[in-house]
Protein backbone atom coordinates (compact mmCIF):
# COMPACT_ATOMS: atom_id res chain seq x y z
CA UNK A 1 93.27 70.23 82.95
CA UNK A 2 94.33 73.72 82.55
CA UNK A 3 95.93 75.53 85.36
CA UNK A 4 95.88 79.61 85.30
CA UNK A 5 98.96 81.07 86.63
CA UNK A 6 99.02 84.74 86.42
CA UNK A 7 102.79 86.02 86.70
CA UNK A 8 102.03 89.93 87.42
CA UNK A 9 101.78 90.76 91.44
CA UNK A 10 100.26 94.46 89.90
CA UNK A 11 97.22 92.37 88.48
CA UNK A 12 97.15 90.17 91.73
CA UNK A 13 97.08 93.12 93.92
CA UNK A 14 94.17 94.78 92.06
CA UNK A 15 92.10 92.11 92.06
CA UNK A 16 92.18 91.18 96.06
CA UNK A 17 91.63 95.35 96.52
CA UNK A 18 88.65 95.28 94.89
CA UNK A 19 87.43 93.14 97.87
CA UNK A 20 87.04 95.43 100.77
CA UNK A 21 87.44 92.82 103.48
CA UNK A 22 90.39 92.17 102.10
CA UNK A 23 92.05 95.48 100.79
CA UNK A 24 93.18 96.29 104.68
CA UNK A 25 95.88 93.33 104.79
CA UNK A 26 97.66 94.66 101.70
CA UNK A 27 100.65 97.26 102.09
CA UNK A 28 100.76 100.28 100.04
CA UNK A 29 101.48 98.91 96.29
CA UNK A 30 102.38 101.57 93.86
CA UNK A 31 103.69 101.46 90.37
CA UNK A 32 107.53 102.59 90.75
CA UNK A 33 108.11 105.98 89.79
CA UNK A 34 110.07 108.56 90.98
CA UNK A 35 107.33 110.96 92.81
CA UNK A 36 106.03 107.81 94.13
CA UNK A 37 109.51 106.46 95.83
CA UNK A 38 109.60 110.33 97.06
CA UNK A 39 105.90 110.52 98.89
CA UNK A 40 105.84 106.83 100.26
CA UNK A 41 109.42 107.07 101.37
CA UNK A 42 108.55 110.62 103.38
CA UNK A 43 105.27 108.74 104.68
CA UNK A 44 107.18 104.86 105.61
CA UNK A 45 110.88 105.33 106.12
CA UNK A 46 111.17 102.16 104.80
CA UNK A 47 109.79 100.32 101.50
CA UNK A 48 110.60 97.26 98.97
CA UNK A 49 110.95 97.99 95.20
CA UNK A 50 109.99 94.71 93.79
CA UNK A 51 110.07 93.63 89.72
CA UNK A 52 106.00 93.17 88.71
CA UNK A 53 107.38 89.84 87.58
CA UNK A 54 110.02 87.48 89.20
CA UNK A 55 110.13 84.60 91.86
CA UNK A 56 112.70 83.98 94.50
CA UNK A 57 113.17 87.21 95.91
CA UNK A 58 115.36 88.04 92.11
CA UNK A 59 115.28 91.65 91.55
CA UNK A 60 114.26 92.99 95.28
CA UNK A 61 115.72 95.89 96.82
CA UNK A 62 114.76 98.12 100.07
CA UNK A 63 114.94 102.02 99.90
CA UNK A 64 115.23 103.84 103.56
CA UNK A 65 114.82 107.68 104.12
CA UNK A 66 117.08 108.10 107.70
CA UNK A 67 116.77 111.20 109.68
CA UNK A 68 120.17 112.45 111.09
CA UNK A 69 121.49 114.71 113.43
CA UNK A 70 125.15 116.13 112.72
CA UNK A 71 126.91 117.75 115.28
CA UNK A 72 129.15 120.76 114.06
CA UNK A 73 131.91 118.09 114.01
CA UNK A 74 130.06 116.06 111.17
CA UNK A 75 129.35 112.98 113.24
CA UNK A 76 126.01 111.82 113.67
CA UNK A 77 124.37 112.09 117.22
CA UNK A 78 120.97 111.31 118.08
CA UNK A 79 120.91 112.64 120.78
CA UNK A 80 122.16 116.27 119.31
CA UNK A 81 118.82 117.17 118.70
CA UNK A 82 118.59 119.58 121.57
CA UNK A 83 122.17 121.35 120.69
CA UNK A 84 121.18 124.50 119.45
CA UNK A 85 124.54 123.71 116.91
CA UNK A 86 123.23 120.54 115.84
CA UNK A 87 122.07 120.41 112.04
CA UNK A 88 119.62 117.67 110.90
CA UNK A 89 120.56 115.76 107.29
CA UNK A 90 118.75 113.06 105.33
CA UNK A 91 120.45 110.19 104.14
CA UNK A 92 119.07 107.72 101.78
CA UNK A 93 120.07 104.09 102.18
CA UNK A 94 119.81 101.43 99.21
CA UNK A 95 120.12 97.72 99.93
CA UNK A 96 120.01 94.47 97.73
CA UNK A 97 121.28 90.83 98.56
CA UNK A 98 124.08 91.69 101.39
CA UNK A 99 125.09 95.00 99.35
CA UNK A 100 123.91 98.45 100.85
CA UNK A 101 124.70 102.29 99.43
CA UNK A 102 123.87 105.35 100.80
CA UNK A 103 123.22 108.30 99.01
CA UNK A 104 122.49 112.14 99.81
CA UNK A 105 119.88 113.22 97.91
CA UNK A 106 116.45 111.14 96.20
CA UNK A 107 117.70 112.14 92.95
CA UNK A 108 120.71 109.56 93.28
CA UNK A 109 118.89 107.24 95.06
CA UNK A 110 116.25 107.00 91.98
CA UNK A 111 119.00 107.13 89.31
CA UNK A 112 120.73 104.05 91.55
CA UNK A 113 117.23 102.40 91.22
CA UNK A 114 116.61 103.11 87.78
CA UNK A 115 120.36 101.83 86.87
CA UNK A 116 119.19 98.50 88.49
CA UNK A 117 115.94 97.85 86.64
CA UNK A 118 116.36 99.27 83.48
CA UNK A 119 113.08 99.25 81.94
CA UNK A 120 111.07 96.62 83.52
CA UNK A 121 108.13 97.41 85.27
CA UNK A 122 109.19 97.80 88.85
CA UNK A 123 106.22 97.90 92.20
CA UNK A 124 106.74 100.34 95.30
CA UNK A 125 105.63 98.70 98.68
CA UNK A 126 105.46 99.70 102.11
CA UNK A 127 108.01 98.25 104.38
CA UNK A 128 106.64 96.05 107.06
CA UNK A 129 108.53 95.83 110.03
CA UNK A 130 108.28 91.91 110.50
CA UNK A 131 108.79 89.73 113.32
CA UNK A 132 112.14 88.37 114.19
CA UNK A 133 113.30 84.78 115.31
CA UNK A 134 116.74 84.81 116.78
CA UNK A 135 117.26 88.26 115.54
CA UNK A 136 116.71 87.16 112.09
CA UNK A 137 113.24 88.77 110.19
CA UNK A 138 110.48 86.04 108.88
CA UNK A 139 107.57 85.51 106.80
CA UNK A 140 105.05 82.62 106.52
CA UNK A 141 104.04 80.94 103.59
CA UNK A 142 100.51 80.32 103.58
CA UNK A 143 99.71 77.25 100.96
CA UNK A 144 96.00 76.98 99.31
CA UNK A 145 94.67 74.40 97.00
CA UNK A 146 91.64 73.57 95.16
CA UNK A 147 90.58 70.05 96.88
CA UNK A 148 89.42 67.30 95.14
CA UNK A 149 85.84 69.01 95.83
CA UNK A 150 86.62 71.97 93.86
CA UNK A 151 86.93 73.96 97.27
CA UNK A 152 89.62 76.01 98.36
CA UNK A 153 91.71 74.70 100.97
CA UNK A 154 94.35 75.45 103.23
CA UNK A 155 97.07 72.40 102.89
CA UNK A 156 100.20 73.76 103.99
CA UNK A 157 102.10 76.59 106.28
CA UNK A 158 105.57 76.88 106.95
CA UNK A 159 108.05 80.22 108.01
CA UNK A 160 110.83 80.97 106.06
CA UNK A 161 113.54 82.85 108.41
CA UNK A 162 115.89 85.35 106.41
CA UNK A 163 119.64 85.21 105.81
CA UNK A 164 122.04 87.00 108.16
CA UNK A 165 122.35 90.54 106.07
CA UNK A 166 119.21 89.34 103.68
CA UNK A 167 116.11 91.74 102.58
CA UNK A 168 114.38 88.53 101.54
CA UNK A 169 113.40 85.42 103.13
CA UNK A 170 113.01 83.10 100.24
CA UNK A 171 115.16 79.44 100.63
CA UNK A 172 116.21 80.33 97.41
CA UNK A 173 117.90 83.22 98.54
CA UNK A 174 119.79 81.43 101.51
CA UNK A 175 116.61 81.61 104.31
CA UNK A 176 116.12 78.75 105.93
CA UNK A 177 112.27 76.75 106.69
CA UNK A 178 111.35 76.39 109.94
CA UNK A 179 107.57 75.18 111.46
CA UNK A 180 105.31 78.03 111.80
CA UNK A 181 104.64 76.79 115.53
CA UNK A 182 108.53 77.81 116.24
CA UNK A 183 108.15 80.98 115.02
CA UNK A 184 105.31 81.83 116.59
CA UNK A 185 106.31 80.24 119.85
CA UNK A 186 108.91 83.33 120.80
CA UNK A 187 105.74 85.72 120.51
CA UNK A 188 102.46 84.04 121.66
CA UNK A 189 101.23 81.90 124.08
CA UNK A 190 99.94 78.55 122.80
CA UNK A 191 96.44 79.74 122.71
CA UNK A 192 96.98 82.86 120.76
CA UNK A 193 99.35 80.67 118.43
CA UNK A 194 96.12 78.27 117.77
CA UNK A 195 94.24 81.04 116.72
CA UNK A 196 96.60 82.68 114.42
CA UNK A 197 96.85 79.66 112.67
CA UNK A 198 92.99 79.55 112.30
CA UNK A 199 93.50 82.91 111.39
CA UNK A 200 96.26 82.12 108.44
CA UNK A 201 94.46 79.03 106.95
CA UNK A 202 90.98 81.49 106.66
CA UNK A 203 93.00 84.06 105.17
CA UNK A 204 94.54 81.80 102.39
CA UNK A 205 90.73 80.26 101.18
CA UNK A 206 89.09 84.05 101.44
CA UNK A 207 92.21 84.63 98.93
CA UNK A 208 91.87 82.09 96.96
CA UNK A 209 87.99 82.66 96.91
CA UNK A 210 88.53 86.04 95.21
CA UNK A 211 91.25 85.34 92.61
CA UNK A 212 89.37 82.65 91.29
CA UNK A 213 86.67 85.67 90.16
CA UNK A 214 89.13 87.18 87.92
CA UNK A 215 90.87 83.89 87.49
CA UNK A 216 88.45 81.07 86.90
CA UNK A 217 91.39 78.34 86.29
CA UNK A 218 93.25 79.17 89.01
CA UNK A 219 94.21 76.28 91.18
CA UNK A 220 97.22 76.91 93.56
CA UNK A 221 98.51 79.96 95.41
CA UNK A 222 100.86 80.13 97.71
CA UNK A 223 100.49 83.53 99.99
CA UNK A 224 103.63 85.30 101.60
CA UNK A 225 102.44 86.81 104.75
CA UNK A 226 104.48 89.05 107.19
CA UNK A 227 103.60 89.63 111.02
CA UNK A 228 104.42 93.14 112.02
CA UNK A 229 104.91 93.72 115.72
CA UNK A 230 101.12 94.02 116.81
CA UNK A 231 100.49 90.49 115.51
CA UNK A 232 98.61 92.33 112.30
CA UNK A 233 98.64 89.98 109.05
CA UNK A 234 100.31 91.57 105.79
CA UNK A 235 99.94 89.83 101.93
CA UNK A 236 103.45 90.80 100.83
CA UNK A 237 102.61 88.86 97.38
CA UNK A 238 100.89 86.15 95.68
CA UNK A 239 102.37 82.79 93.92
CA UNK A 240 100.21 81.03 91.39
CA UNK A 241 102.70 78.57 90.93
CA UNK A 242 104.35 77.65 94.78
CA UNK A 243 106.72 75.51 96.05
CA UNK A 244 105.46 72.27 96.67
CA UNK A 245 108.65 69.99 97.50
CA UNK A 246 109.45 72.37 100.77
CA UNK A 247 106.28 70.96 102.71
CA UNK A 248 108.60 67.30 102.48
CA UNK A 249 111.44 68.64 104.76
CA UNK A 250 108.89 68.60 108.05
CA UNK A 251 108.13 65.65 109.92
CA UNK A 252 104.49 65.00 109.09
CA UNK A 253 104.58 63.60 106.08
CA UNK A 254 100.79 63.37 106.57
CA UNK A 255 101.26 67.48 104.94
CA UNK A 256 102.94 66.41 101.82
CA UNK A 257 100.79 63.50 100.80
CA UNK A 258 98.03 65.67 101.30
CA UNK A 259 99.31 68.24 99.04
CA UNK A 260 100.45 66.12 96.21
CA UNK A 261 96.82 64.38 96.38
CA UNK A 262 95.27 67.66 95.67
CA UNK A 263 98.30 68.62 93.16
CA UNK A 264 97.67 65.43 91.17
CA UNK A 265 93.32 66.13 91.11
CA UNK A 266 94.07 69.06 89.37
CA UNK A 267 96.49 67.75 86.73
CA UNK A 268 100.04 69.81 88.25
CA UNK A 269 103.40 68.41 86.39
CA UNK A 270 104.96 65.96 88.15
CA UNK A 271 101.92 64.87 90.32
CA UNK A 272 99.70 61.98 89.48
CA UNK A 273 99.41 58.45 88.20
CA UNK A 274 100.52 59.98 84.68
CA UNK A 275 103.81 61.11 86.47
CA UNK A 276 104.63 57.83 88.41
CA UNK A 277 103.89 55.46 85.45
CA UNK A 278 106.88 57.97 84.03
CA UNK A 279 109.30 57.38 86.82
CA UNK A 280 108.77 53.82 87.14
CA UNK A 281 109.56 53.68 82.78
CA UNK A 282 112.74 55.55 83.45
CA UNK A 283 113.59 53.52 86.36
CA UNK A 284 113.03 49.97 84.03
CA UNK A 285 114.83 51.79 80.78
CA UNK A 286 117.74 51.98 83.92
CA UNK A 287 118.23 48.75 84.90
């Protein structure tokens, strides 16, 4: 059984936009150029430069435009704004894995960029300012399957909690998985946490109901979903081939049996009776 997996977050993106239910949870995407870092930097501070294709978090790097306030001395004051003396400056801040640079004008900060990707299609997206567990941003992953049924399902949710110093949350990249319920438990009260949850699992099958227009095989996505600070849901990206083996760290296993049930009714690698008639041969050849 043929599963579609469709590796370009550019032809994602245009797809769920053309929904306009949808459109509203996805952050300004762009194409990278250079008048395009210029205008979305001036209108969000703050944004991600992201390959089109790549997994992990590989590749990521956040611009930030900072408005400063030198006092005749040189040193930056915020407060120097009413000093008639005072003399505001823009600085322009470039950050990947731990690393960050600064530069003084957009012209180095694009030929930084451009240094970086070469001459692979890069995306521009607005910066969300996401929620923070013990100081340290987060994201939820947001796991939909096709069921047995042929219906779109909700099976899994988990946060992933970033790396001291990290731009991305992705284990891969150092963050660590935590329940979603823990997260959430610093911000809401237990009702409120209930209903984003609801909220989350409808999210992922409306998703998954409007790929599957463009992409008919499609039969796994894994969202990555940021909370800003008002509680308002954000589609960073979409994953047509997600973890699965992270849902067997928690403690209901109930999750993970679920999840390889539905992986193995739609034919994934490594799922099925196929796949364990292969382990226990290997295991025999062994002995």
């Amino acid at each position: 059984m043929r599963i579609q997996r469709v590796s370009s977050k550019w032809a994602k993106t245009e797809v769920i936009l053309q929904n306009r239910s949808l459109a509203p949870y996805i952050p300004d995407t762009r194409k990278y150029d250079y008048s395009v870092l210029n205008e979305m930097l001036v209108l969000y501070e703050t944004v991600y430069i992201k390959p089109d294709r790549g997994t992990y978090g590989c590749g990521v790097m956040r611009a930030e435009r900072r408005n400063l306030i030198l006092t005749p001395s040189g040193a930056e004051n915020p407060e120097a704004h009413e000093e008639e003396n005072a003399e505001p400056s823009i600085m322009y801040i470039l950050r990947y894995g731990t690393k960050a640079h600064a530069f003084q004008s957009m012209e180095e900060l694009h030929q930084a960029i451009t240094g970086r990707i070469k001459k692979r299609p890069y995306l521009i997206q607005q910066g969300i300012n996401l929620l923070r567990y013990k100081n340290l941003s987060f994201d939820l992953r947001v796991l939909v399957q096709k069921n047995p049924e042929g219906r779109w399902e909700t099976t899994g949710l988990l946060g992933r909690v970033a790396a001291p110093q990290k731009i991305v949350t992705n284990y891969h990249n150092g963050g660590s998985l935590l329940p979603v319920e823990e997260l959430l438990a610093e911000h809401m009260i237990t009702a409120d946490r209930s209903s984003m949850i609801h909220r989350l699992k409808h999210l992922g099958v409306r998703i998954g109901r409007q790929l599957v227009k463009a992409f008919p095989d499609m039969k796994e996505i894994g969202l990555d979903v940021a909370m800003d600070d008002h509680h308002d849901l954000w589609i960073l990206e979409v994953n047509t081939l997600p973890s699965l083996v992270a849902f067997k760290l928690f403690d209901d296993k109930s999750i993970y049996r679920k999840i390889s049930r539905y992986a193995a009714s739609y034919g994934r690698a490594g799922f099925g009776s196929s796949s364990l008639s292969s382990r226990r041969k290997t295991h025999t050849r062994g002995r």
